[in-house]
Structure formats: structure tokens, C-alpha cells
PDB file of N, CA and C in Angstrom:
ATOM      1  N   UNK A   1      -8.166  25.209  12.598  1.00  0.00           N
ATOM      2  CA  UNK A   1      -9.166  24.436  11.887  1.00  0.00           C
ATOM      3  C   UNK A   1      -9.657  23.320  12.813  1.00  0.00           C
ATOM      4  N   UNK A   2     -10.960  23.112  12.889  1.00  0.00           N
ATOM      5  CA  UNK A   2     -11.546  22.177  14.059  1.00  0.00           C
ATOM      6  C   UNK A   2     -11.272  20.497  13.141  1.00  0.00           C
ATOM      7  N   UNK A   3     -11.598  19.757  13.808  1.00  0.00           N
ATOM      8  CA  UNK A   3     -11.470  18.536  13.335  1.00  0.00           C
ATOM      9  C   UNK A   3     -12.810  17.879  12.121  1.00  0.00           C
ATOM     10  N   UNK A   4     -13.889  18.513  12.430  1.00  0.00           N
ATOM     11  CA  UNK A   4     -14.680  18.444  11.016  1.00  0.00           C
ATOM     12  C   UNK A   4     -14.459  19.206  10.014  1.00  0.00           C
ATOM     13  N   UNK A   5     -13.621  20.733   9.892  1.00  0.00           N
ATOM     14  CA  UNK A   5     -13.062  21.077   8.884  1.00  0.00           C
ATOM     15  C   UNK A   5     -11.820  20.057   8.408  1.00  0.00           C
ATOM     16  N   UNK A   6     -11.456  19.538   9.036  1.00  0.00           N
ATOM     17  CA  UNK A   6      -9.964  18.756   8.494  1.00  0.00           C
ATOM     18  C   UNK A   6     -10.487  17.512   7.736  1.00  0.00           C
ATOM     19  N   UNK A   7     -11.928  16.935   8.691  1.00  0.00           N
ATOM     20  CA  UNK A   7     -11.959  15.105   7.887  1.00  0.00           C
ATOM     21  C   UNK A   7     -13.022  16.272   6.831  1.00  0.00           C
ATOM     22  N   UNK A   8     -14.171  17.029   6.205  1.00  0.00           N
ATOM     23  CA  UNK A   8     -14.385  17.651   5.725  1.00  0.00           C
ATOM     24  C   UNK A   8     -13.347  17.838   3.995  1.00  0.00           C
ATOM     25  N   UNK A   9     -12.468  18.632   4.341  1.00  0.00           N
ATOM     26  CA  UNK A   9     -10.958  18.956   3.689  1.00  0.00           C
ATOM     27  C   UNK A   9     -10.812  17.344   3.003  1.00  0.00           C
ATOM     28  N   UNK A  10     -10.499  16.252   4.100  1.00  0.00           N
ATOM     29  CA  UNK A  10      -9.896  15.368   3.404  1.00  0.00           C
ATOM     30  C   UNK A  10     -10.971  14.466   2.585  1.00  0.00           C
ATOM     31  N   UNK A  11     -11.812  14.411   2.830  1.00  0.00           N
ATOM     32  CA  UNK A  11     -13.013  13.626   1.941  1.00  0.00           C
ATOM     33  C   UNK A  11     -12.679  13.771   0.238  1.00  0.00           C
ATOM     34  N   UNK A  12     -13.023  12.466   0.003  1.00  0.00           N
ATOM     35  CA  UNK A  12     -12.815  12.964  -1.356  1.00  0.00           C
ATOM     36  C   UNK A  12     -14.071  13.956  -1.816  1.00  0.00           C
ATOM     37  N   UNK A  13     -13.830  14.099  -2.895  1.00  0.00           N
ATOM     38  CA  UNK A  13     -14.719  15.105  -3.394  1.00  0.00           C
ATOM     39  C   UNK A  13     -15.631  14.153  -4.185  1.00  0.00           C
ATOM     40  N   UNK A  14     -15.635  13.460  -5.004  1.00  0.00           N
ATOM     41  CA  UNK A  14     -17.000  12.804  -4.789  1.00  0.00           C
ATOM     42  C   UNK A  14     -17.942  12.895  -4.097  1.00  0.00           C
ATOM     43  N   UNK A  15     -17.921  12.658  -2.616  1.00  0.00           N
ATOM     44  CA  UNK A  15     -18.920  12.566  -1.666  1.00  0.00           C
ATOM     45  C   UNK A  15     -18.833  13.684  -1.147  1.00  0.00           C
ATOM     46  N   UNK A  16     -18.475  14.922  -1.618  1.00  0.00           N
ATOM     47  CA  UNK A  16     -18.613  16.501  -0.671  1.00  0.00           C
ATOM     48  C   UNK A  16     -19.802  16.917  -1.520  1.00  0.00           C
ATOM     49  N   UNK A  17     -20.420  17.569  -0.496  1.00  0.00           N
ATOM     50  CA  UNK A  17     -21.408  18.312  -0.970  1.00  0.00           C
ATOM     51  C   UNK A  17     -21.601  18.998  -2.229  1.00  0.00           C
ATOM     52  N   UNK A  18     -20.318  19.979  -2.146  1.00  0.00           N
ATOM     53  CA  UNK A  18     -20.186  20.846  -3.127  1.00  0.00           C
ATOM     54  C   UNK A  18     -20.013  19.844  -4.671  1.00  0.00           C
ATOM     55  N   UNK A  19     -20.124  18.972  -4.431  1.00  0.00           N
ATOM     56  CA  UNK A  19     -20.199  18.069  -5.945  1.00  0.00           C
ATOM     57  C   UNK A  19     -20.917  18.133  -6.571  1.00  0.00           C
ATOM     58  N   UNK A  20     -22.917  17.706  -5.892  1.00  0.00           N
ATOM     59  CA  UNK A  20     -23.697  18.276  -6.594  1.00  0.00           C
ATOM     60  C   UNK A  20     -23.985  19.341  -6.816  1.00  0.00           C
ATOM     61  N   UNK A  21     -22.780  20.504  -6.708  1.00  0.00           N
ATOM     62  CA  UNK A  21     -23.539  21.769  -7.163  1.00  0.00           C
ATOM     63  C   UNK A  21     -22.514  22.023  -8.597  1.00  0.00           C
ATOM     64  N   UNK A  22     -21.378  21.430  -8.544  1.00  0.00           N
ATOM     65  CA  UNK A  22     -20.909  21.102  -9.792  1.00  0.00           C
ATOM     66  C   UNK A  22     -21.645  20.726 -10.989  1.00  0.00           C
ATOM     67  N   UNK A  23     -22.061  19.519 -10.117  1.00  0.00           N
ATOM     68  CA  UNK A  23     -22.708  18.403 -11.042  1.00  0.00           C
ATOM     69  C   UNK A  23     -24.019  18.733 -11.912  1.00  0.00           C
ATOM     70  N   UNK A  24     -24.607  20.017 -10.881  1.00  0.00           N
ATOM     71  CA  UNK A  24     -25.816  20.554 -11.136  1.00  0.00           C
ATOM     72  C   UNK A  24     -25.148  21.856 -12.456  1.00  0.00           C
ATOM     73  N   UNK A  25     -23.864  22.290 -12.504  1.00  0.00           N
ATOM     74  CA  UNK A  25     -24.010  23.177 -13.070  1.00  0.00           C
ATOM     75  C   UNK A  25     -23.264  22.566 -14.490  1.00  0.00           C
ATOM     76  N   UNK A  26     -23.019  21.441 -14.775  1.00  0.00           N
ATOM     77  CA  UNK A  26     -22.810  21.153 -15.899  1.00  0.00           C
ATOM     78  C   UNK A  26     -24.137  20.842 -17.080  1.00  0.00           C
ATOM     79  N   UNK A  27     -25.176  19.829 -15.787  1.00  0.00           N
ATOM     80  CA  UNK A  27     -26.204  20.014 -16.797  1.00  0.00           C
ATOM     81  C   UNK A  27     -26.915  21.192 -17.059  1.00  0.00           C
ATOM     82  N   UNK A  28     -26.978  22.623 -15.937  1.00  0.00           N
ATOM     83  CA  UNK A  28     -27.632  23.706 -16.390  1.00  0.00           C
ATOM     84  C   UNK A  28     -26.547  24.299 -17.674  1.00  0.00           C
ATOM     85  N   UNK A  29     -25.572  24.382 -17.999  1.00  0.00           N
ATOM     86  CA  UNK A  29     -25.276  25.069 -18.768  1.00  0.00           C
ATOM     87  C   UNK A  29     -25.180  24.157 -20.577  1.00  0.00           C
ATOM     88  N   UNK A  30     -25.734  22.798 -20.169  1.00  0.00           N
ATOM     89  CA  UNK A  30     -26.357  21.581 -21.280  1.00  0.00           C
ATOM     90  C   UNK A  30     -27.488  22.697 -21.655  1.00  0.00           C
ATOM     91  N   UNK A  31     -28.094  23.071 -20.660  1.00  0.00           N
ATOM     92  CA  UNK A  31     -29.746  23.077 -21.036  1.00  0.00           C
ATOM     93  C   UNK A  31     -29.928  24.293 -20.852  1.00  0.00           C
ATOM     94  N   UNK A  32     -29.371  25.024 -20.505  1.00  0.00           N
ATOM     95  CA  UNK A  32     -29.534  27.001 -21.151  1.00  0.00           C
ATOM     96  C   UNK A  32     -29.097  26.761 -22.777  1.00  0.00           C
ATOM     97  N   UNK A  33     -27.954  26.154 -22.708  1.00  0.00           N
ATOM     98  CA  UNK A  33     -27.763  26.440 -24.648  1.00  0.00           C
ATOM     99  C   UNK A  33     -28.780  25.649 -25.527  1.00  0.00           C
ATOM    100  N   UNK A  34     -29.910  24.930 -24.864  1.00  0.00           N
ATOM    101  CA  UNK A  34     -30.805  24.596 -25.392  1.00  0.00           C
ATOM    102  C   UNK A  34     -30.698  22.875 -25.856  1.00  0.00           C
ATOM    103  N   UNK A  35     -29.190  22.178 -25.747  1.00  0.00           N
ATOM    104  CA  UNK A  35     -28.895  21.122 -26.053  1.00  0.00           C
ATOM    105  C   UNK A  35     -29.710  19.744 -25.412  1.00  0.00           C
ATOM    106  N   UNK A  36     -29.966  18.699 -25.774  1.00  0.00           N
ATOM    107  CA  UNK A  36     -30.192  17.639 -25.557  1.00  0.00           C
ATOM    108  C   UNK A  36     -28.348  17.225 -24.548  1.00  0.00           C
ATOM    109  N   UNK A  37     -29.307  15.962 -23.938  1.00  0.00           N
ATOM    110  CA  UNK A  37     -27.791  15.005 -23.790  1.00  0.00           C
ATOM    111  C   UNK A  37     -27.272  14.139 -25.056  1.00  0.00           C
ATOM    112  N   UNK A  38     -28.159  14.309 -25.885  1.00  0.00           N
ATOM    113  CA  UNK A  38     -27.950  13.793 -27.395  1.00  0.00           C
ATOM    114  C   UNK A  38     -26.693  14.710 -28.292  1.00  0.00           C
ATOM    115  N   UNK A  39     -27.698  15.731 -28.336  1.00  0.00           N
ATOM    116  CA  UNK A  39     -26.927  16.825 -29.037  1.00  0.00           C
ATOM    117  C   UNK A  39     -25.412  17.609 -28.435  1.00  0.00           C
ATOM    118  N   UNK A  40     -25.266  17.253 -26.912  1.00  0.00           N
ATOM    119  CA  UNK A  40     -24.050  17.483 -26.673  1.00  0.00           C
ATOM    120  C   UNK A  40     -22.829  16.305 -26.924  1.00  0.00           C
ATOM    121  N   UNK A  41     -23.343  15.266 -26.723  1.00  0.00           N
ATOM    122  CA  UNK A  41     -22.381  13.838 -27.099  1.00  0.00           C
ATOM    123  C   UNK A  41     -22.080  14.081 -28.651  1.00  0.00           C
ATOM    124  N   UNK A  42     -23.174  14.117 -29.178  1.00  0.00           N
ATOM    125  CA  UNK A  42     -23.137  14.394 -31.173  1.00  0.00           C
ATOM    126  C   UNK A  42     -21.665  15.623 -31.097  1.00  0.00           C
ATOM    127  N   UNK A  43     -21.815  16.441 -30.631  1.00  0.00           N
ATOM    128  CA  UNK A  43     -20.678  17.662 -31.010  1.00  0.00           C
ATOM    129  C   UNK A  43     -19.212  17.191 -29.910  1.00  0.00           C
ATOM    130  N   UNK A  44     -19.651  16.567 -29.343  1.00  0.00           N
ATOM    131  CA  UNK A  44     -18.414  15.661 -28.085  1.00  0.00           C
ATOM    132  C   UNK A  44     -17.889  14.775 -28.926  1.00  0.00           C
ATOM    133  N   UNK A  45     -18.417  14.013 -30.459  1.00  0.00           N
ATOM    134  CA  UNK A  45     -18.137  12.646 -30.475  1.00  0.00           C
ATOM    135  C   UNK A  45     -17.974  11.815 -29.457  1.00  0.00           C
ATOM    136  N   UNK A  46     -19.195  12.061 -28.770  1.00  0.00           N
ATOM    137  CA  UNK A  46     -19.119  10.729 -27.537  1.00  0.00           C
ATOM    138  C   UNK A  46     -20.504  10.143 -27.601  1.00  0.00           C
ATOM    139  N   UNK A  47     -20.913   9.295 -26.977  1.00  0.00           N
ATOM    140  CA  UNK A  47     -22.204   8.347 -26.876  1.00  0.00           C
ATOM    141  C   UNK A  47     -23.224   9.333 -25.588  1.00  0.00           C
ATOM    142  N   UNK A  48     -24.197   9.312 -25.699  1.00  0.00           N
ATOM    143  CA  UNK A  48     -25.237  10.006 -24.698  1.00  0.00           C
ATOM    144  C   UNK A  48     -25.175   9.648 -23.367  1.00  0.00           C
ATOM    145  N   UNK A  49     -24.559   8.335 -23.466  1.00  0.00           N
ATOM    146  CA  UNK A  49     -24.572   7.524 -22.397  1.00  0.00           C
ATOM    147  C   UNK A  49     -22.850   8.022 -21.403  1.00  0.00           C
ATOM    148  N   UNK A  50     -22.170   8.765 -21.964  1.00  0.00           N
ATOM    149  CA  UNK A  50     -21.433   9.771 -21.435  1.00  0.00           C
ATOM    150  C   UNK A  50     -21.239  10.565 -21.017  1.00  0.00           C
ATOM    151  N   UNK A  51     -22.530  11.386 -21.611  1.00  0.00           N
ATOM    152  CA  UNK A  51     -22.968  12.436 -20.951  1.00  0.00           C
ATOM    153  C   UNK A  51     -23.853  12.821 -19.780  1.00  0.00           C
ATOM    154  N   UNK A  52     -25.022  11.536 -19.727  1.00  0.00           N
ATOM    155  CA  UNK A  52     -25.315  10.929 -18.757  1.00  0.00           C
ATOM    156  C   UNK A  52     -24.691  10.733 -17.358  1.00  0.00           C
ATOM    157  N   UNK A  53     -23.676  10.014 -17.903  1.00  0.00           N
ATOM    158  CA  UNK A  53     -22.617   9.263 -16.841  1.00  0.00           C
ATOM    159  C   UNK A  53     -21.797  10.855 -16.260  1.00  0.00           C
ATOM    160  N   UNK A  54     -21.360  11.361 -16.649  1.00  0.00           N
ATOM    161  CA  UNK A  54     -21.114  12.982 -16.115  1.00  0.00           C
ATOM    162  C   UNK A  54     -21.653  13.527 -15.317  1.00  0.00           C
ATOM    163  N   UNK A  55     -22.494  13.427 -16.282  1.00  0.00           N
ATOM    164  CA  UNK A  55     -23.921  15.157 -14.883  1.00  0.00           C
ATOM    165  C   UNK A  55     -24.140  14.299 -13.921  1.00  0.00           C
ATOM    166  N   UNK A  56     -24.208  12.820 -13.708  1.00  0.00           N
ATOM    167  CA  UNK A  56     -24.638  12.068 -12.949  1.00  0.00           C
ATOM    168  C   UNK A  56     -23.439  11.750 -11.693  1.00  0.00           C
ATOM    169  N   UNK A  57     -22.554  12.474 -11.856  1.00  0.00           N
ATOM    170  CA  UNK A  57     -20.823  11.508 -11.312  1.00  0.00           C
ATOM    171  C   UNK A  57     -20.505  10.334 -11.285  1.00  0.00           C
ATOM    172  N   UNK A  58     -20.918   9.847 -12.286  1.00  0.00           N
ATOM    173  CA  UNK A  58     -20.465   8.597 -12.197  1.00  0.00           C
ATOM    174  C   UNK A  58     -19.400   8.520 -13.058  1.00  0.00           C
ATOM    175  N   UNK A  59     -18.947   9.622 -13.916  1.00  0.00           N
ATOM    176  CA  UNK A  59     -17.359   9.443 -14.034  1.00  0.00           C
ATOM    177  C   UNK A  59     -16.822  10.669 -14.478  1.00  0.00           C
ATOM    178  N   UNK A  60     -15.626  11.247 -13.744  1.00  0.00           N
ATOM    179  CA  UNK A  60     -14.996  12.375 -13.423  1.00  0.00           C
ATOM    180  C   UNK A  60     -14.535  13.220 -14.909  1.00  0.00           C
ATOM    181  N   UNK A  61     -14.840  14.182 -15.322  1.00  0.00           N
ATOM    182  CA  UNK A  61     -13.969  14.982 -16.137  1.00  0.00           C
ATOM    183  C   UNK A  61     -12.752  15.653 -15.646  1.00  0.00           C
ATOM    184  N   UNK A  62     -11.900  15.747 -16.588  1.00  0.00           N
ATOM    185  CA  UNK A  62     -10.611  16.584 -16.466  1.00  0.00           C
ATOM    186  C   UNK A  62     -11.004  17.557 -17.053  1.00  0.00           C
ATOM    187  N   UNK A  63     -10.060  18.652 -16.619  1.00  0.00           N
ATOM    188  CA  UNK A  63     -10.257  20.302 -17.218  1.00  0.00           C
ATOM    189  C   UNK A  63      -9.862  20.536 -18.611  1.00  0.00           C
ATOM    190  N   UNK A  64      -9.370  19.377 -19.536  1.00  0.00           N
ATOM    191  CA  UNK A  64      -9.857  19.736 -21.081  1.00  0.00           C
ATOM    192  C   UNK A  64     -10.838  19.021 -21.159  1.00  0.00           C
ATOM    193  N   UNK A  65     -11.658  17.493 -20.991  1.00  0.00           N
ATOM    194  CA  UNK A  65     -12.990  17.717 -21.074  1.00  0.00           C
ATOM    195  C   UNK A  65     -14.230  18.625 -20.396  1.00  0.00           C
ATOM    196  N   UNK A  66     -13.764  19.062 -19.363  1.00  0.00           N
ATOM    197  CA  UNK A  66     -14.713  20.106 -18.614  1.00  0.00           C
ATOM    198  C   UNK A  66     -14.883  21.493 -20.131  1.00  0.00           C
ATOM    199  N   UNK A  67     -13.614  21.956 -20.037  1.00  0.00           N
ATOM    200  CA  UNK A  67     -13.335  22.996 -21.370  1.00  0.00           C
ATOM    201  C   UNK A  67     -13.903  22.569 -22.846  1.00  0.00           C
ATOM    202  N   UNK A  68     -13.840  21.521 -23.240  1.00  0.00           N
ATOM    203  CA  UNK A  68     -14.649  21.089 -24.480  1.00  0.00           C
ATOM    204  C   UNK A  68     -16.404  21.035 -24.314  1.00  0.00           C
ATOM    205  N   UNK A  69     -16.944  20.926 -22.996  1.00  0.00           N
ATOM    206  CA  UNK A  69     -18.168  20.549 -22.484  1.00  0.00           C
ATOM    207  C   UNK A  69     -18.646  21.969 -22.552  1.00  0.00           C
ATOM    208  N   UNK A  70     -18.175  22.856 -22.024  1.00  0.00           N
ATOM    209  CA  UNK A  70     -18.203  24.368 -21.818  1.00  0.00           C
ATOM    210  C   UNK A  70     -18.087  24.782 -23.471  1.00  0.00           C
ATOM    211  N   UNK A  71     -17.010  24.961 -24.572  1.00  0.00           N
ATOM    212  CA  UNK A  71     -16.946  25.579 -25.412  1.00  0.00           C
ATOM    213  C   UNK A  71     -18.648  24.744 -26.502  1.00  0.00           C
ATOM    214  N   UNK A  72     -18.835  23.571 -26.240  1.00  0.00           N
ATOM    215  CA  UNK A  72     -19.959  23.143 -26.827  1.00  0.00           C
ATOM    216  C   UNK A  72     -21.222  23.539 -26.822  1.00  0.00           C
ATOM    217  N   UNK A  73     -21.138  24.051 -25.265  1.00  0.00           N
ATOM    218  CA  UNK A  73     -22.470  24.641 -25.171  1.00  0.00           C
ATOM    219  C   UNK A  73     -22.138  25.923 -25.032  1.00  0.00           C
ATOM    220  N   UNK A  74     -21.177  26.920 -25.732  1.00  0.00           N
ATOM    221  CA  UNK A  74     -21.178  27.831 -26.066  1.00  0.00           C
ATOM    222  C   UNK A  74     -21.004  29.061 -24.473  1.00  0.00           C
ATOM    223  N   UNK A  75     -20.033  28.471 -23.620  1.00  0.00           N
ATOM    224  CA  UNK A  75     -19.909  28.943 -22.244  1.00  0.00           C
ATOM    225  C   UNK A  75     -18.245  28.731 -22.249  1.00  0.00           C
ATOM    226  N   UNK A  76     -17.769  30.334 -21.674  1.00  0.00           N
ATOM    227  CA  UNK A  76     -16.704  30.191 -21.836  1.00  0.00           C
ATOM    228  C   UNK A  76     -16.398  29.452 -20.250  1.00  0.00           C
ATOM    229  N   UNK A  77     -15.143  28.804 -20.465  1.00  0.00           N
ATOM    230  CA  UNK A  77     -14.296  27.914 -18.859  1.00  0.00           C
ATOM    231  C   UNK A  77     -14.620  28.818 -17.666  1.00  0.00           C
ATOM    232  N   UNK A  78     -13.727  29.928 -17.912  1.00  0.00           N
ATOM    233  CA  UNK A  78     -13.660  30.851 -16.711  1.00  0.00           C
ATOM    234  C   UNK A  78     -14.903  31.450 -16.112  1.00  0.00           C
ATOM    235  N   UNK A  79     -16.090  31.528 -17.030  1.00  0.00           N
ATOM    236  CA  UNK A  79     -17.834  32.071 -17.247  1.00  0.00           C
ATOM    237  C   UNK A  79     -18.175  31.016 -16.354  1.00  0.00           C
ATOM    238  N   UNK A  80     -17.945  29.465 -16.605  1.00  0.00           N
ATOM    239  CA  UNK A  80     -18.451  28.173 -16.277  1.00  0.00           C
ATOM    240  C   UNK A  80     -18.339  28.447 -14.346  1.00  0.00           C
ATOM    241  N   UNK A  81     -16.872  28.479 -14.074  1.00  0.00           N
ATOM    242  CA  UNK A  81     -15.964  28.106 -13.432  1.00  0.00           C
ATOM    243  C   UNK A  81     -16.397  29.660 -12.167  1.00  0.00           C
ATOM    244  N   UNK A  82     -16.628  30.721 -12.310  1.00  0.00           N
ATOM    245  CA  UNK A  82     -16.863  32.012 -11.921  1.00  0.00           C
ATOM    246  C   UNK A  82     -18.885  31.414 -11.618  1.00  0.00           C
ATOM    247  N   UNK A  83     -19.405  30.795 -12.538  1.00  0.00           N
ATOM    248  CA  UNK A  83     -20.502  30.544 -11.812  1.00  0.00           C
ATOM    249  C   UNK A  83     -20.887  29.163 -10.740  1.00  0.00           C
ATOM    250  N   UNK A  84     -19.368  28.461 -10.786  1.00  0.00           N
ATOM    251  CA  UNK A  84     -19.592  27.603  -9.584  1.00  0.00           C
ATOM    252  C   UNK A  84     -18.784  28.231  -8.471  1.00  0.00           C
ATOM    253  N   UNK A  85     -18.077  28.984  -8.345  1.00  0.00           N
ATOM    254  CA  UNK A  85     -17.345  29.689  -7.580  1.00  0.00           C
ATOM    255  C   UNK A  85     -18.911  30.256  -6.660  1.00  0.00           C
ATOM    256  N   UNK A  86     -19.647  30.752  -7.329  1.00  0.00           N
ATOM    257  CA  UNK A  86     -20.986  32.011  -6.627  1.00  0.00           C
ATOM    258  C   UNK A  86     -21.615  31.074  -6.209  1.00  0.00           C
ATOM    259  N   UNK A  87     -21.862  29.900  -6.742  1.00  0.00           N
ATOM    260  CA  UNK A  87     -23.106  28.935  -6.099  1.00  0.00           C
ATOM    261  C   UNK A  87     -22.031  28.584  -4.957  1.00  0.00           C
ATOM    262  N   UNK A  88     -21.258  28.022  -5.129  1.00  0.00           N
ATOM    263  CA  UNK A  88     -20.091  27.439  -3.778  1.00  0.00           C
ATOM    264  C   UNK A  88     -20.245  28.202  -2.304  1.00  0.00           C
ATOM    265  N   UNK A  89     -20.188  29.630  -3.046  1.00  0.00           N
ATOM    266  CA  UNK A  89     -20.038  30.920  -1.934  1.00  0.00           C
ATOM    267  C   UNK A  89     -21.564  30.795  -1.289  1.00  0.00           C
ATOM    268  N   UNK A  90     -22.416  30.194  -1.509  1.00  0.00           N
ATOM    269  CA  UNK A  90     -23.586  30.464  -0.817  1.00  0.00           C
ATOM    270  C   UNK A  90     -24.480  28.835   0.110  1.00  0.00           C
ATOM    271  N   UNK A  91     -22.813  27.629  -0.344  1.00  0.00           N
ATOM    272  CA  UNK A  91     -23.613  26.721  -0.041  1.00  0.00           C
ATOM    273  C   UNK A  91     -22.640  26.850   1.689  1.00  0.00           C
ATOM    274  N   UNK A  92     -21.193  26.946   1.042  1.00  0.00           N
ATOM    275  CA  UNK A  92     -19.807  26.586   2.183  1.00  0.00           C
ATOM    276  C   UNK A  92     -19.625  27.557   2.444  1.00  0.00           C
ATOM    277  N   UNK A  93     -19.164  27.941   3.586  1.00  0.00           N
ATOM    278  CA  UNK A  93     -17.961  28.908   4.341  1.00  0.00           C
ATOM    279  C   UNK A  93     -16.719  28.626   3.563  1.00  0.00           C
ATOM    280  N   UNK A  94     -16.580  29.855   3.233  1.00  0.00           N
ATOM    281  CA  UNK A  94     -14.588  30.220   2.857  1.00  0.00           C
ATOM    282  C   UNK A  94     -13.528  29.725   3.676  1.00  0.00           C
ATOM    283  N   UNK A  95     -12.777  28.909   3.203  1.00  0.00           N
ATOM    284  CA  UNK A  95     -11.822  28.525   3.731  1.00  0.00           C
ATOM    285  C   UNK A  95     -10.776  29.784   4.187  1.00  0.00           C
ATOM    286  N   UNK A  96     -10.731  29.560   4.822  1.00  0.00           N
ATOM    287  CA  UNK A  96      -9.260  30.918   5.302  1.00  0.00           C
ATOM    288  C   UNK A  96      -7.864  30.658   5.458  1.00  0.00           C
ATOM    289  N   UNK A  97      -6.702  30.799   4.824  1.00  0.00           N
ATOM    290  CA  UNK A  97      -5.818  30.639   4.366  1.00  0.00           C
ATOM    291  C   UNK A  97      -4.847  31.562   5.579  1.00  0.00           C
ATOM    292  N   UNK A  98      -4.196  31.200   6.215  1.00  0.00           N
ATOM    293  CA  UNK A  98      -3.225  31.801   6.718  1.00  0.00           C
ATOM    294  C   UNK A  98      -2.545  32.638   6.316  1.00  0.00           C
ATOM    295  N   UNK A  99      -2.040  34.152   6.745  1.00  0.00           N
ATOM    296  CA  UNK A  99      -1.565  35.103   6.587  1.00  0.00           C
ATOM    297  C   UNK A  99      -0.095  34.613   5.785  1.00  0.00           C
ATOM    298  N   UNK A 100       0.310  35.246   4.732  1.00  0.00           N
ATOM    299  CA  UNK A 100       1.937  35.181   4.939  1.00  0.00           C
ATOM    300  C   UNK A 100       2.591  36.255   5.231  1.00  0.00           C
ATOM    301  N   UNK A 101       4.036  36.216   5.897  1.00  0.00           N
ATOM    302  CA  UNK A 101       4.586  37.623   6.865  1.00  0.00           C
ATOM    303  C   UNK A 101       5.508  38.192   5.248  1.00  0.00           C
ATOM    304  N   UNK A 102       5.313  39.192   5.472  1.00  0.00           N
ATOM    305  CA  UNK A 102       6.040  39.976   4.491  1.00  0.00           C
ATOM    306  C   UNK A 102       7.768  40.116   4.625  1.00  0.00           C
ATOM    307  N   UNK A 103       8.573  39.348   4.663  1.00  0.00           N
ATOM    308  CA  UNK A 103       9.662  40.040   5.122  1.00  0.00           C
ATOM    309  C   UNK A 103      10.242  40.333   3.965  1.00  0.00           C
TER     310      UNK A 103
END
């Protein structure tokens, strides 16, 4: 691994690229199910201004709010999660993982 894959690797993820394509795919799957940022906070019990603050990164979900965000707008996790995987695959190179020896 060269030394821009390593400081790359260690960056937080905030500031990696691949964030806004996250970030991008939370509000597309807001706005295929047809929802407002209104109407997803309303079924979140949260304020708009949360939802906002999300798609925007300005503050991180965990994978049961990611999973509640997803079942709201009617997208299953793994559906969600399988379509940032494909956008990922076309922004980054695959990391390559070292062989393990079979013994």
C-alpha cells in the first residue's frame, strides 16, 4: 500500500470522498419514496431540522438510525447499503485485502 493509500485509509471519514456519495444516497432514497424532509422527521419523531442536519453531515447516524431512515422511506438496509456499495465501486478502487494461507 503506497503512502496516499495509508493517510487516505486513515482520514476520517467525514472528509473522504466517499461521504458525499453516502450523503447523496440518503437524501435520494428521502425523495424516490416521494417524502419531504418534513414528512420523514414526522414518521422519525424528529424535527426537520434533523433531517437536514443528516443529508447535510453535519451529524453522523448510527446503523439503527440509518435502519429506521431506510425502513421510513420504505427501503430495505441491505437494498440501501448494496446501492452505496455500486456507487462506491465506480467512484474508488477496491481495496485489496491480503491473501490468507490455508493451512
Amino acid at each position: 500500500m503506497t503512502l496516499k493509500q495509508q493517510a487516505d485509509r486513515a482520514q476520517k471519514s467525514l472528509y473522504r470522498p466517499e461521504n458525499q456519495v453516502f450523503l447523496a444516497t440518503l437524501r435520494a432514497v428521502r425523495t424516490r419514496a416521494g417524502l419531504t424532509q418534513r414528512d420523514l422527521a414526522d414518521r422519525l419523531g424528529r424535527t426537520q431540522n434533523y433531517v437536514t442536519a443528516a443529508e447535510r453531515g453535519v451529524i453522523r447516524l448510527d446503523g439503527l438510525q440509518i435502519r429506521d431512515w431506510c425502513q421510513e422511506c420504505g427501503v430495505g438496509l441491505t437494498d440501501w447499503a448494496k446501492e452505496i456499495e455500486d456507487l462506491l465501486a465506480d467512484v474508488t478502487p477496491r481495496r485489496t485485502r491480503p491473501r490468507r494461507s490455508r493451512e
